[in-house]
C-alpha atoms as a PDB file:
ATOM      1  CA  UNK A   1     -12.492  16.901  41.692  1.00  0.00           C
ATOM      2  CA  UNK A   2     -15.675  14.409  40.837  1.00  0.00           C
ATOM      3  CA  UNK A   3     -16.062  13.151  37.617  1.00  0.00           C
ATOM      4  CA  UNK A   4     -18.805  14.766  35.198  1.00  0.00           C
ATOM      5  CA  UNK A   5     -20.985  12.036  36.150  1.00  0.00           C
ATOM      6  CA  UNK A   6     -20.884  13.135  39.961  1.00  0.00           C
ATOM      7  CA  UNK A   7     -19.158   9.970  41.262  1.00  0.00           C
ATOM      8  CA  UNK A   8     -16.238  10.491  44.132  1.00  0.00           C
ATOM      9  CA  UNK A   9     -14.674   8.046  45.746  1.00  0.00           C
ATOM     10  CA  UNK A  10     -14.652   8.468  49.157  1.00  0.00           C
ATOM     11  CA  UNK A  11     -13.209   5.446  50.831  1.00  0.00           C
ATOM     12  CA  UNK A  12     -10.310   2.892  49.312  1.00  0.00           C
ATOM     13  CA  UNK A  13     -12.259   0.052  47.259  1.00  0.00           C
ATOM     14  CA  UNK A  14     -12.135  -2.672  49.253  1.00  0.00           C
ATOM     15  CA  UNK A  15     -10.608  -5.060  47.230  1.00  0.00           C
ATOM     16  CA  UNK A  16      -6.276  -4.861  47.165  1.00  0.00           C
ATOM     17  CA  UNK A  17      -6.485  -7.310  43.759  1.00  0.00           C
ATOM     18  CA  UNK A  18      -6.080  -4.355  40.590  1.00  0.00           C
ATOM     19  CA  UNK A  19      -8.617  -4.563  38.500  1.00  0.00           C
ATOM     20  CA  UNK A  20      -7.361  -5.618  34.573  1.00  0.00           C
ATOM     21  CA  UNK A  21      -7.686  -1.987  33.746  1.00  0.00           C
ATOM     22  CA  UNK A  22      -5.137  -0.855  36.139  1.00  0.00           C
ATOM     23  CA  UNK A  23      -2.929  -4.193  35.425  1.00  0.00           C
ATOM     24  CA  UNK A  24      -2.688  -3.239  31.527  1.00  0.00           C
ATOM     25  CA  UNK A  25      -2.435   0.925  31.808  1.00  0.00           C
ATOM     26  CA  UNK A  26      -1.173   1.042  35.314  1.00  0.00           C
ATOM     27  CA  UNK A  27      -3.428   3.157  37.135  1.00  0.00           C
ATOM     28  CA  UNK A  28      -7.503   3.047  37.528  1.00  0.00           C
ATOM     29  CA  UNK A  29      -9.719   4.801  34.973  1.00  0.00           C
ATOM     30  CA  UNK A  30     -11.165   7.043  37.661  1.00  0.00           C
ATOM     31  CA  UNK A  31      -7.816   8.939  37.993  1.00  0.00           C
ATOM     32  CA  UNK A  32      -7.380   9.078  34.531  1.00  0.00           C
ATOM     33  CA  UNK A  33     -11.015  10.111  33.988  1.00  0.00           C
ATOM     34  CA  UNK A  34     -10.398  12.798  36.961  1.00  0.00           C
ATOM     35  CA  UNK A  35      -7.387  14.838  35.281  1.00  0.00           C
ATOM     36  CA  UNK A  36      -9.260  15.244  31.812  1.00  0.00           C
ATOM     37  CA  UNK A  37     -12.489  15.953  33.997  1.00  0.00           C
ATOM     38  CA  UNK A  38     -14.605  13.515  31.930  1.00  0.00           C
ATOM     39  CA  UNK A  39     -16.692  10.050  33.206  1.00  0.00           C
ATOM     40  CA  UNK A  40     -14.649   6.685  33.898  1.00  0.00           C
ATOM     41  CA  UNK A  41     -16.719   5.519  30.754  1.00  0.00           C
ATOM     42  CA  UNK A  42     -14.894   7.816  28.413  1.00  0.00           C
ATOM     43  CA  UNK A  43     -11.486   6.618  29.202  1.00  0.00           C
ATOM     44  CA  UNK A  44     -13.294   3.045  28.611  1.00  0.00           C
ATOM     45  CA  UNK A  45     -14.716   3.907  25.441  1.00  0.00           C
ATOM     46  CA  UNK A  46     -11.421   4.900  24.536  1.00  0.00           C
ATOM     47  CA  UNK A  47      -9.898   1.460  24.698  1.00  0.00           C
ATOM     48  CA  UNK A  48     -12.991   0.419  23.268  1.00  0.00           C
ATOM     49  CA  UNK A  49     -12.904   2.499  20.210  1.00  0.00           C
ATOM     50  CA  UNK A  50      -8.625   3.388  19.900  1.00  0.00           C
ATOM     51  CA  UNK A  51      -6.988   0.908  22.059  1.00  0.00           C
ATOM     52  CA  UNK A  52      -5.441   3.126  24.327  1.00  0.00           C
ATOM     53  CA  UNK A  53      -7.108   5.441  27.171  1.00  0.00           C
ATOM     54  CA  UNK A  54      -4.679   8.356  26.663  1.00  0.00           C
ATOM     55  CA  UNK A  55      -5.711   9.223  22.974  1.00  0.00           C
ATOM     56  CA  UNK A  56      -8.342  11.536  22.466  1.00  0.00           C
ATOM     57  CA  UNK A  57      -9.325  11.738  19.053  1.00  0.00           C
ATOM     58  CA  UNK A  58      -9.053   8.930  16.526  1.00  0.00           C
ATOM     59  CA  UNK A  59      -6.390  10.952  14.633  1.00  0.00           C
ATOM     60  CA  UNK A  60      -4.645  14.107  14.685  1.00  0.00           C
ATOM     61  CA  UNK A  61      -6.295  17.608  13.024  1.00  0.00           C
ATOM     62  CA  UNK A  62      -4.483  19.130   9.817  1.00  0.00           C
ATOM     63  CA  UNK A  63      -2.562  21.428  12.232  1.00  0.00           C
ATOM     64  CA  UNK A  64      -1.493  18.585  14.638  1.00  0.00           C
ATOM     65  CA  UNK A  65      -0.273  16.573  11.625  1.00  0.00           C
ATOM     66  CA  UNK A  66       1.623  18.971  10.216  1.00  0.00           C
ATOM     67  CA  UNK A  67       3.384  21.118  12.555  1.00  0.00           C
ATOM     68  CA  UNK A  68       2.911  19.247  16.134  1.00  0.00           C
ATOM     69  CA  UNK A  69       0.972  21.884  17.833  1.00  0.00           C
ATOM     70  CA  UNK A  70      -3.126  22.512  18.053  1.00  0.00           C
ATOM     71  CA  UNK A  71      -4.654  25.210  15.787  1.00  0.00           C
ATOM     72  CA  UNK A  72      -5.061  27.680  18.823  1.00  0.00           C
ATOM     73  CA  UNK A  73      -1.409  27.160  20.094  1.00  0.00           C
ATOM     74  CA  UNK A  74      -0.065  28.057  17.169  1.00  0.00           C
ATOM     75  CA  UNK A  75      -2.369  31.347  17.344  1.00  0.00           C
ATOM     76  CA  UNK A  76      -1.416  31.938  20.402  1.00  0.00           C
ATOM     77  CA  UNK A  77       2.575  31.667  19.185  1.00  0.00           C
ATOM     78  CA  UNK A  78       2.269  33.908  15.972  1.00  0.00           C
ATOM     79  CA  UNK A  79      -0.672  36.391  17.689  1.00  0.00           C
ATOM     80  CA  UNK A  80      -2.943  35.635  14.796  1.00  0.00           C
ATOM     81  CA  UNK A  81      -6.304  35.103  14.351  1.00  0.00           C
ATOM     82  CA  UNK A  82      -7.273  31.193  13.066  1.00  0.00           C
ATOM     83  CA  UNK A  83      -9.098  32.396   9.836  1.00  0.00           C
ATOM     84  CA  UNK A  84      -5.680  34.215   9.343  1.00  0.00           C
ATOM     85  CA  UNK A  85      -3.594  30.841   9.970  1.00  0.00           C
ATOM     86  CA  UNK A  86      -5.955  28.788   7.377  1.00  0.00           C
ATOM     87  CA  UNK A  87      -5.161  31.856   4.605  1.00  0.00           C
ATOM     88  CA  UNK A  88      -1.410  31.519   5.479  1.00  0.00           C
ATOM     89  CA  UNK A  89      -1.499  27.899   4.980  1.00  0.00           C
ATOM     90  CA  UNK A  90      -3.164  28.092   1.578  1.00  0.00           C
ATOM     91  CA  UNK A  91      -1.469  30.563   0.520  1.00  0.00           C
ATOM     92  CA  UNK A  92       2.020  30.039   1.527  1.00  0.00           C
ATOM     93  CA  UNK A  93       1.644  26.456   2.420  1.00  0.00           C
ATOM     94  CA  UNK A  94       3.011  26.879   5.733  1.00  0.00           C
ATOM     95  CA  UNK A  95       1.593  29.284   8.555  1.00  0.00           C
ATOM     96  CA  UNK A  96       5.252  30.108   9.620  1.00  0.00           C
ATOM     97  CA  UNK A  97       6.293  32.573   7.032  1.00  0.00           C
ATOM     98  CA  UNK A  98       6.529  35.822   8.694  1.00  0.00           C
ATOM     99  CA  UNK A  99       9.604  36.784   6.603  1.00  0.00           C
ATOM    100  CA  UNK A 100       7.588  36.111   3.320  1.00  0.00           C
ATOM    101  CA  UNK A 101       4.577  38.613   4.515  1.00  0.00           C
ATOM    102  CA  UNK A 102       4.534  42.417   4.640  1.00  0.00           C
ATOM    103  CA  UNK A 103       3.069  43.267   7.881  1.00  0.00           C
ATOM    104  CA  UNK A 104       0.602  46.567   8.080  1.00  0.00           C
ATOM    105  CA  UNK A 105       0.410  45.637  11.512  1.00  0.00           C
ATOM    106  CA  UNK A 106      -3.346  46.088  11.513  1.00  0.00           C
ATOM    107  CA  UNK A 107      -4.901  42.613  11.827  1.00  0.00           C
ATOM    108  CA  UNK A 108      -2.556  41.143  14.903  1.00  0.00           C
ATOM    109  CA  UNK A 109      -4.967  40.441  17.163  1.00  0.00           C
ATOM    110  CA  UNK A 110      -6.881  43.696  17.585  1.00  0.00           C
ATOM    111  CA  UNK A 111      -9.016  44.282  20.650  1.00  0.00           C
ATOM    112  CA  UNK A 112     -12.132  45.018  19.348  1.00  0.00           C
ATOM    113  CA  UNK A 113     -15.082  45.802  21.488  1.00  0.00           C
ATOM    114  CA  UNK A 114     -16.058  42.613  22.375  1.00  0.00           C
ATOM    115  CA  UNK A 115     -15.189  39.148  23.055  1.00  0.00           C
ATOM    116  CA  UNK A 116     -11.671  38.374  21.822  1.00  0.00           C
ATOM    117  CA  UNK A 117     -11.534  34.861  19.204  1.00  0.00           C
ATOM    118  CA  UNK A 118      -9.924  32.701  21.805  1.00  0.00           C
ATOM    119  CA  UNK A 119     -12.895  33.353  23.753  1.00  0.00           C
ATOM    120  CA  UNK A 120     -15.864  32.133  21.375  1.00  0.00           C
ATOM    121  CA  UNK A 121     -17.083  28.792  21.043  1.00  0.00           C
ATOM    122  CA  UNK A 122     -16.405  28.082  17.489  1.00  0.00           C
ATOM    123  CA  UNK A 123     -12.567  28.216  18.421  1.00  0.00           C
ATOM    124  CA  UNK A 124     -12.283  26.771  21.855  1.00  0.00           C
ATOM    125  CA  UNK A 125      -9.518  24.609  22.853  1.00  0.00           C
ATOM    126  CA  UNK A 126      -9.978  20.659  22.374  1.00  0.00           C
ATOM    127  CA  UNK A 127      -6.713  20.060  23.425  1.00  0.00           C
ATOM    128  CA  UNK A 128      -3.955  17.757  21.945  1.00  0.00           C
ATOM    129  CA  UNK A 129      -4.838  14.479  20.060  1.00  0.00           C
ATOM    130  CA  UNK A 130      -2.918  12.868  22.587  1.00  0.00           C
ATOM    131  CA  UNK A 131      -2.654  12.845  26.558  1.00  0.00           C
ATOM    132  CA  UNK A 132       1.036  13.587  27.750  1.00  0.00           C
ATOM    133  CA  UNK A 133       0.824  10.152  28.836  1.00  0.00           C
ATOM    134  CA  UNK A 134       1.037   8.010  25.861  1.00  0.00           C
ATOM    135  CA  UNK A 135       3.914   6.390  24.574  1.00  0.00           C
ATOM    136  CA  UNK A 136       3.962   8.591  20.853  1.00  0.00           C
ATOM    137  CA  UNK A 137       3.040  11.824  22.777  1.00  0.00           C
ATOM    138  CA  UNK A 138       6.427  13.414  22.361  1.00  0.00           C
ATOM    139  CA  UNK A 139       7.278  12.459  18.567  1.00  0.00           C
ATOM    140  CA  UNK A 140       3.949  13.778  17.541  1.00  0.00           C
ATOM    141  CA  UNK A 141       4.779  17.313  19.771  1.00  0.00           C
ATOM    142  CA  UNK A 142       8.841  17.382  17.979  1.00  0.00           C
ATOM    143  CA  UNK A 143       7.052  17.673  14.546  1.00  0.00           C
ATOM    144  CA  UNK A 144       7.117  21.371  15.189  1.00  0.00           C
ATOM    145  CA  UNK A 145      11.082  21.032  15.402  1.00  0.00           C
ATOM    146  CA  UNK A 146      10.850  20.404  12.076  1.00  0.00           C
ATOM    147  CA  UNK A 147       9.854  23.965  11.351  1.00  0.00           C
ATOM    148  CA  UNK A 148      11.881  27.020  12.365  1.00  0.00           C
ATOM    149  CA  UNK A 149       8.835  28.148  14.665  1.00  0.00           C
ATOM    150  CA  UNK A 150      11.494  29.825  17.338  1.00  0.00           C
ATOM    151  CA  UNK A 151      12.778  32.393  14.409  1.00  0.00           C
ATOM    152  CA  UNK A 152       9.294  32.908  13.668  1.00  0.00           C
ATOM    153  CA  UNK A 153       7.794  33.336  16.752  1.00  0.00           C
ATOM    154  CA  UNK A 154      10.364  35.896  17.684  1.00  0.00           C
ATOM    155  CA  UNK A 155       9.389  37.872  14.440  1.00  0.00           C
ATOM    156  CA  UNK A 156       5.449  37.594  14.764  1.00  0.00           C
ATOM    157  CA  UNK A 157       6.189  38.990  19.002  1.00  0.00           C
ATOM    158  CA  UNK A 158       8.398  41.782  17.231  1.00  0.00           C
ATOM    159  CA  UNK A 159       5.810  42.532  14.666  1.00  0.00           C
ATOM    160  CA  UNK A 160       2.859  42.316  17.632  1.00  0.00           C
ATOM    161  CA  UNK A 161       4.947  44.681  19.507  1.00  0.00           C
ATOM    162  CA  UNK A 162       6.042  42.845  22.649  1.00  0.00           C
END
């Protein structure tokens, strides 16, 4: 898959010496660049601007903070609707309270005519804060263990009727 910018290497470079990119993160920026689909001068801007070309964002949203896990995952977990999540989260102060709600059961992610949330651009998915790849990845993803998401989880799917 090329790179945004349309380059695609077609041949081996023809040097065997790795450039100081690939001798500090060991591997090339065009690979990196090709598995987050963006331009080799992203992942260098990245270095350039956080010092590491597997963190996306210079830190993590409220949501990726707090529980480990992007606004839309955690959505997609509890079959909610984001506006829904932010009014948990005030209200409660933590979006996995299904025991603490009483559930009508009539705004879990109804199919209205139309495009469904996950679908419009105002919600789509950035992605983590961090590639799999960096060396904090996994202690910023067990911040959800910290919550009892699985208990929850299994209530919101019982509630959503699967």
């Amino acid at each position: 898959m090329p790179n945004k910018t349309g380059y695609k290497l077609t041949v081996k470079p023809m040097f065997k010496k790795a450039s100081r990119f690939e001798q500090r993160w060991g591997e090339p920026a065009y690979k990196i660049a090709e598995r987050e689909n963006v331009s080799t001068t992203t992942i260098h801007m990245r270095v350039r601007n956080y010092g590491n070309p597997y963190q996306r964002k210079a830190k993590p949203s409220i949501w990726e903070a707090k529980y480990g896990k992007t606004r839309n995952e955690i959505c997609k977990d509890l079959y909610i609707h984001p506006v829904t999540l932010l009014l948990r989260e005030k209200a409660h102060g933590s979006v996995y309270c299904e025991d603490k709600i009483e559930d009508t059961g009539a705004h879990r992610n109804l199919q209205h005519a139309g495009t469904h949330w996950s679908e419009l651009p105002q919600f789509k998915e950035t992605g983590f804060w961090l590639m799999p790849d960096h060396p904090d990845y996994k202690t910023e993803r067990n911040k959800c263990a910290n919550w009892q998401i699985e208990r929850n989880i299994r209530i919101a799917k019982e509630r959503a009727g699967e």
